[in-house]
C-alpha atoms as a PDB file:
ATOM      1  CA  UNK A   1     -53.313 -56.473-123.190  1.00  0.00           C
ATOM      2  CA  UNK A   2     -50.443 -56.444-125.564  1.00  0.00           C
ATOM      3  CA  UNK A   3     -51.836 -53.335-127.565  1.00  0.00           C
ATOM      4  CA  UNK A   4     -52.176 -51.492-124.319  1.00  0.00           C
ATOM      5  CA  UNK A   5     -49.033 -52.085-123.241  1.00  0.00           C
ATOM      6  CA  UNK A   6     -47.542 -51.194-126.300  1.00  0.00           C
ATOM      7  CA  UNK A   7     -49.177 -47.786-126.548  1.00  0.00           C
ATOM      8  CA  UNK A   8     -49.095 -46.819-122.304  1.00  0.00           C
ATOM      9  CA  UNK A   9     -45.963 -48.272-121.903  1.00  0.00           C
ATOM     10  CA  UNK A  10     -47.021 -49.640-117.902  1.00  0.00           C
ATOM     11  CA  UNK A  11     -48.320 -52.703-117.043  1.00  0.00           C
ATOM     12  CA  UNK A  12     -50.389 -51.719-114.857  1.00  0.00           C
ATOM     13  CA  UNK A  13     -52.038 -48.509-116.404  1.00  0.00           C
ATOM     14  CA  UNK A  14     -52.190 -51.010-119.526  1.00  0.00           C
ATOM     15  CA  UNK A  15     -54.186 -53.884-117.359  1.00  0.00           C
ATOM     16  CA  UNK A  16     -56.803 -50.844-115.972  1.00  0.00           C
ATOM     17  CA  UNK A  17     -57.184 -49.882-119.624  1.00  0.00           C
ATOM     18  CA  UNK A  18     -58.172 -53.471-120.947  1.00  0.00           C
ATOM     19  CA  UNK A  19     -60.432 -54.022-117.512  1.00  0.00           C
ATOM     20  CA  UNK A  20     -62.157 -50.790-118.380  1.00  0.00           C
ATOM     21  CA  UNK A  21     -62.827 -51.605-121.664  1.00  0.00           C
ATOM     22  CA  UNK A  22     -64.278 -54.751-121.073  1.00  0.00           C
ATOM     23  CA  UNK A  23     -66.495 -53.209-118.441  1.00  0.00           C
ATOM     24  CA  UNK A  24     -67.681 -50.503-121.217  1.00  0.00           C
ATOM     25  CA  UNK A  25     -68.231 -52.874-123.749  1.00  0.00           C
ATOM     26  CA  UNK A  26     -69.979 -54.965-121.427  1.00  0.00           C
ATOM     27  CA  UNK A  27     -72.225 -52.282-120.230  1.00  0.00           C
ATOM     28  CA  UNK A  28     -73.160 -51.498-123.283  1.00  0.00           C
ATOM     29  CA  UNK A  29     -73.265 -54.336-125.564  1.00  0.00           C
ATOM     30  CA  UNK A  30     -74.981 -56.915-123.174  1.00  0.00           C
ATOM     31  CA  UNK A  31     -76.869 -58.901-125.964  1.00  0.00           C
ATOM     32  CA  UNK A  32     -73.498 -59.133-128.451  1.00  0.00           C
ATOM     33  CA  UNK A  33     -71.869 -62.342-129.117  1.00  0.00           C
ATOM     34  CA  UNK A  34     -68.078 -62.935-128.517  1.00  0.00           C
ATOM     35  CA  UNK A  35     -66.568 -61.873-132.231  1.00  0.00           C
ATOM     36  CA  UNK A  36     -68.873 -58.815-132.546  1.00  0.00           C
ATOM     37  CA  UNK A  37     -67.415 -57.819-129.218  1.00  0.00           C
ATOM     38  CA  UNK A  38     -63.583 -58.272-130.330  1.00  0.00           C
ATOM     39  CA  UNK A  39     -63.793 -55.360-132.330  1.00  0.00           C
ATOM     40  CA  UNK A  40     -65.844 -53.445-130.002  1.00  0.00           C
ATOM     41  CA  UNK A  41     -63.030 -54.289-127.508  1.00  0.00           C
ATOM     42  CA  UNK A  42     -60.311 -53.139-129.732  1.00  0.00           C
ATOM     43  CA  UNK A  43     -61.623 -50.206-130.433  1.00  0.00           C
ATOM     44  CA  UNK A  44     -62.721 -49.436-127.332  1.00  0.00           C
ATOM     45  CA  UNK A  45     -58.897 -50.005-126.136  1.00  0.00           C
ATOM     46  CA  UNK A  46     -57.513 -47.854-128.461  1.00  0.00           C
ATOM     47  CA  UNK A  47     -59.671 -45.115-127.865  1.00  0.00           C
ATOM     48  CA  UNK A  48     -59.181 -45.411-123.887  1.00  0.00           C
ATOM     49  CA  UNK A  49     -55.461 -45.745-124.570  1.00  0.00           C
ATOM     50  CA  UNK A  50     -55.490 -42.567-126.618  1.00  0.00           C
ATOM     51  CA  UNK A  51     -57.385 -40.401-123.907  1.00  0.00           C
ATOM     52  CA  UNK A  52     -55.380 -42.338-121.601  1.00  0.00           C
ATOM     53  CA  UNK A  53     -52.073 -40.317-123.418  1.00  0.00           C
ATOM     54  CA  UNK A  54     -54.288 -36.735-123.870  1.00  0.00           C
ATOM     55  CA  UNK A  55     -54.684 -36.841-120.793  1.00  0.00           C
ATOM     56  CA  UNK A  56     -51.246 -35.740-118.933  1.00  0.00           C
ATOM     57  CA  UNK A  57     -51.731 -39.177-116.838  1.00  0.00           C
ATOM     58  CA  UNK A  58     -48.051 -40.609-118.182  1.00  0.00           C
ATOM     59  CA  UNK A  59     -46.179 -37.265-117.950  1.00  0.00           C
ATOM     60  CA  UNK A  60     -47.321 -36.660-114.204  1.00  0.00           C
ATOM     61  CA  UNK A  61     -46.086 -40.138-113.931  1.00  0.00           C
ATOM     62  CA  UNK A  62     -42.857 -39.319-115.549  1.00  0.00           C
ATOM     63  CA  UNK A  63     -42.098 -36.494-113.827  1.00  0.00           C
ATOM     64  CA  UNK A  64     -43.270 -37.822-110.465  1.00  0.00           C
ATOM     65  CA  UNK A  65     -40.942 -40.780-111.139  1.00  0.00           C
ATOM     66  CA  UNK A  66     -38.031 -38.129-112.056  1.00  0.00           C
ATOM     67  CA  UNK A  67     -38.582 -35.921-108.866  1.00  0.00           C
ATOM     68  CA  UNK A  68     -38.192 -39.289-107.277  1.00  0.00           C
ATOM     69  CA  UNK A  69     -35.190 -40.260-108.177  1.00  0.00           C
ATOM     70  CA  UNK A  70     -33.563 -36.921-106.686  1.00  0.00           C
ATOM     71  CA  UNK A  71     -36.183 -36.746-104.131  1.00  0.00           C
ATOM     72  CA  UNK A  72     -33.383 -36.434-101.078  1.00  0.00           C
ATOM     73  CA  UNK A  73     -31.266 -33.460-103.014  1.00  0.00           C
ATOM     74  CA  UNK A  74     -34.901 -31.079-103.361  1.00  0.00           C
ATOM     75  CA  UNK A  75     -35.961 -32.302 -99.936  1.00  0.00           C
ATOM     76  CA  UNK A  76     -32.914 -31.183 -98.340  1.00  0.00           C
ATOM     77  CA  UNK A  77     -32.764 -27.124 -97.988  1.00  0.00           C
ATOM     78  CA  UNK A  78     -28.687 -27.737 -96.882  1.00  0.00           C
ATOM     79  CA  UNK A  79     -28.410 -28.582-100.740  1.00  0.00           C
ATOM     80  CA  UNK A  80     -29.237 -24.728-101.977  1.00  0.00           C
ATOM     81  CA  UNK A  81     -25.932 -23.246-102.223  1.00  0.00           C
ATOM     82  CA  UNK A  82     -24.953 -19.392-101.003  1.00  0.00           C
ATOM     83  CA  UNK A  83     -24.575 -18.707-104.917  1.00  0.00           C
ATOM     84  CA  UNK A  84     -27.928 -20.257-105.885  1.00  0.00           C
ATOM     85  CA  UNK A  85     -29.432 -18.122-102.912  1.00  0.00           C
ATOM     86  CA  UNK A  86     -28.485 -15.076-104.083  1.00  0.00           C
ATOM     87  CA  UNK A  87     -29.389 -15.437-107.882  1.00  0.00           C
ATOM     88  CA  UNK A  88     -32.934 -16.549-106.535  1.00  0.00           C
ATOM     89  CA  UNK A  89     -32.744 -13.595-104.089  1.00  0.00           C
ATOM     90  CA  UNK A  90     -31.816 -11.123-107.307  1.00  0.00           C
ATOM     91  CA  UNK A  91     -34.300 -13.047-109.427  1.00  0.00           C
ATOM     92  CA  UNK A  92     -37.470 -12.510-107.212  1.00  0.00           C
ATOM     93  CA  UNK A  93     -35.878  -8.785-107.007  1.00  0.00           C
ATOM     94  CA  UNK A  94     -36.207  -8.485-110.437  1.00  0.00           C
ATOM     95  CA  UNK A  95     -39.495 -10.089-110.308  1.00  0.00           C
ATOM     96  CA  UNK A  96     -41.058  -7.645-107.813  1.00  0.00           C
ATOM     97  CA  UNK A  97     -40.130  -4.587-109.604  1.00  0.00           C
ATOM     98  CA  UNK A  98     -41.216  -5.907-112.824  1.00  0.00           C
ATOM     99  CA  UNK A  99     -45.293  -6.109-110.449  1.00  0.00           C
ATOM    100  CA  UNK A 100     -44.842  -2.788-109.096  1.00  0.00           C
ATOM    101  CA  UNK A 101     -43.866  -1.425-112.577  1.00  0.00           C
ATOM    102  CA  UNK A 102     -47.559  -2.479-114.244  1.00  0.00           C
ATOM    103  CA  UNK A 103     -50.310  -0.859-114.352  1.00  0.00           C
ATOM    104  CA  UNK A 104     -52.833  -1.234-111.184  1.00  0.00           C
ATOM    105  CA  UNK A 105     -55.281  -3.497-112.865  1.00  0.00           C
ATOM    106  CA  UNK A 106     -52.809  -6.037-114.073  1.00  0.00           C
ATOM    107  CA  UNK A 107     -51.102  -6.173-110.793  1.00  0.00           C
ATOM    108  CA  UNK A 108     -54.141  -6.430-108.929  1.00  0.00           C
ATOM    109  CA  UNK A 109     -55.513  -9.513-111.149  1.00  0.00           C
ATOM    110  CA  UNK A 110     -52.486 -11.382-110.992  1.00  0.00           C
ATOM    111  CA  UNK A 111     -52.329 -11.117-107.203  1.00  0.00           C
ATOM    112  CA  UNK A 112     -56.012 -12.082-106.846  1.00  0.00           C
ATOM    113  CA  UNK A 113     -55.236 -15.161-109.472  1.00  0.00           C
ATOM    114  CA  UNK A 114     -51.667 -16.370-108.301  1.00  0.00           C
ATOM    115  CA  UNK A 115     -51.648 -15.277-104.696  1.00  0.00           C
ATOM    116  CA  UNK A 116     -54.912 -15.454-103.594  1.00  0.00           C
ATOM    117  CA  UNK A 117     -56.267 -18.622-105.855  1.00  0.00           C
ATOM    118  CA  UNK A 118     -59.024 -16.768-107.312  1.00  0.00           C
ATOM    119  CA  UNK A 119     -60.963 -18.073-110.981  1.00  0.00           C
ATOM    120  CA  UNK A 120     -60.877 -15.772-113.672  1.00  0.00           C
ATOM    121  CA  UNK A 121     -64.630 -15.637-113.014  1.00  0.00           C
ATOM    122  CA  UNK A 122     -64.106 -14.631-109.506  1.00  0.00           C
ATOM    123  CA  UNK A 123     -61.858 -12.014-110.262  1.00  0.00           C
ATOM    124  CA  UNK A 124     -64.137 -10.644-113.379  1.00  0.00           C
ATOM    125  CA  UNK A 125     -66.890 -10.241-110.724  1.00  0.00           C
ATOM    126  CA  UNK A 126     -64.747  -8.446-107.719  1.00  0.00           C
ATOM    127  CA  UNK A 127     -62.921  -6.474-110.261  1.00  0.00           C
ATOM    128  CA  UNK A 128     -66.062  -5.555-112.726  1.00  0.00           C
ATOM    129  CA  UNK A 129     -64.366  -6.563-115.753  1.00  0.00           C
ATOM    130  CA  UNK A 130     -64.897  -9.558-118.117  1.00  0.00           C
ATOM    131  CA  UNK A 131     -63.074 -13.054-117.391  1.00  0.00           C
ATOM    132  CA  UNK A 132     -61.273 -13.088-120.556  1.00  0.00           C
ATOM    133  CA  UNK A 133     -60.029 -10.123-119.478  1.00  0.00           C
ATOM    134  CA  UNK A 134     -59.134 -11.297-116.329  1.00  0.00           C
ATOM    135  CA  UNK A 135     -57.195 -14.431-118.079  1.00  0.00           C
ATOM    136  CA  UNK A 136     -55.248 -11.702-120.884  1.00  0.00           C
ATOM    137  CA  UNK A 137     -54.193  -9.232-117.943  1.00  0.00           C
ATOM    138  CA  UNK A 138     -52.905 -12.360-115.918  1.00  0.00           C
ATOM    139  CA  UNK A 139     -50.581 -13.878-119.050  1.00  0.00           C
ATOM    140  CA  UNK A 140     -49.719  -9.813-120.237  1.00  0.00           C
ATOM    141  CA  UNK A 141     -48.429  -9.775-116.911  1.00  0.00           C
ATOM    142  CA  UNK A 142     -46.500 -13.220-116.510  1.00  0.00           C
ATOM    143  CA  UNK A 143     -45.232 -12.617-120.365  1.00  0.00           C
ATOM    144  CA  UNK A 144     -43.315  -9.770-118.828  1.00  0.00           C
ATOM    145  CA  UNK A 145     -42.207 -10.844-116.252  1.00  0.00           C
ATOM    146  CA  UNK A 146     -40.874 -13.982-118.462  1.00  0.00           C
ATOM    147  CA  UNK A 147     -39.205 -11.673-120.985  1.00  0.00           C
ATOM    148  CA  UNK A 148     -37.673  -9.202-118.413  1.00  0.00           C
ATOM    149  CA  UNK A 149     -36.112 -11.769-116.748  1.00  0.00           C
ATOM    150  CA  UNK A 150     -34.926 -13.343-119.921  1.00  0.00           C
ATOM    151  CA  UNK A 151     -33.356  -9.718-121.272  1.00  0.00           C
ATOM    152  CA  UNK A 152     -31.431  -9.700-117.507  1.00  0.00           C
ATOM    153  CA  UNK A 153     -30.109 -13.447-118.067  1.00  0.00           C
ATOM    154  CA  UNK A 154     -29.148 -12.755-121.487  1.00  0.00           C
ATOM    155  CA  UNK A 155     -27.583  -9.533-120.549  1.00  0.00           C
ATOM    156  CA  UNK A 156     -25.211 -12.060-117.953  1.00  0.00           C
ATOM    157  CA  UNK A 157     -24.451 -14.156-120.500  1.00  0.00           C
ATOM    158  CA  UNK A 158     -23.404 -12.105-122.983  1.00  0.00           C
ATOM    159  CA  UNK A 159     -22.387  -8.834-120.495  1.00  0.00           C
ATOM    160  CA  UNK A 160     -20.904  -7.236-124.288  1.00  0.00           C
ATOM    161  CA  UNK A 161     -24.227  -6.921-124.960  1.00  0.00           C
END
């Protein structure tokens, strides 16, 4: 328990981790005796903690834990101010010319993929064109939107420039 503590950080997430590892161990050692199954445990631990970390599980914690704590100031819409309204306002502006500006292809996948939900595979099939191509035209097209909005806020805050 102590070792998955240490390395998850959460009590509980650390007690599921030792209960699972017993269980796999269990499963499929049933004919071991107790000391052979120590280090079976151990290692078992470890390697459950370590996918435990891979996995993502402790930063959507973290951030579900840090959207908590200001939960009432994103849940209230009073909270956007005029100023913040019209940089978004400017910003999706920006945005949409930025889409209209590419070529028809790369607009067209990134609607089907962002707006619409499709799978690259989906989109490969409607569109008659690969899925890896579907996946490079969709981050070609959110790289520049990324940069052309980064060249605009740079521009404001360095307007010498």
């Amino acid at each position: 328990m102590r070792l998955a503590l240490l390395r998850v950080g959460n009590r509980a997430d650390a007690e599921d981790l030792v209960q699972d590892a017993f269980v796999a161990v269990g499963r499929a050692y049933p004919d071991r005796a107790g000391e052979e199954l120590r280090k079976l445990l151990f290692t078992t631990l470890r390697n459950l903690t370590v996918n435990h970390l891979k996995s993502g599980h402790r930063r959507q914690q973290q951030a579900s834990v840090e959207v908590g704590s200001v939960g009432e100031a994103l849940a209230c819409a009073r909270t956007v101010t005029p100023e913040k309204q019209l940089m978004n306002a400017q910003l999706l502006a920006i945005a949409e010319q930025t889409i209209a500006a590419m070529p028809w292809r790369r607009r067209e996948v990134l609607r089907l993929h962002r707006y619409d939900g499709l799978t690259y595979d989906e989109i490969a099939r409607r569109l008659s064109v690969s899925p890896r191509t579907a996946k490079s035209e969709v981050a070609t097209a959110l790289a520049e939107i990324a940069e052309r909005l980064a060249r605009l806020e740079g521009r404001e805050a360095n307007p010498a420039g």
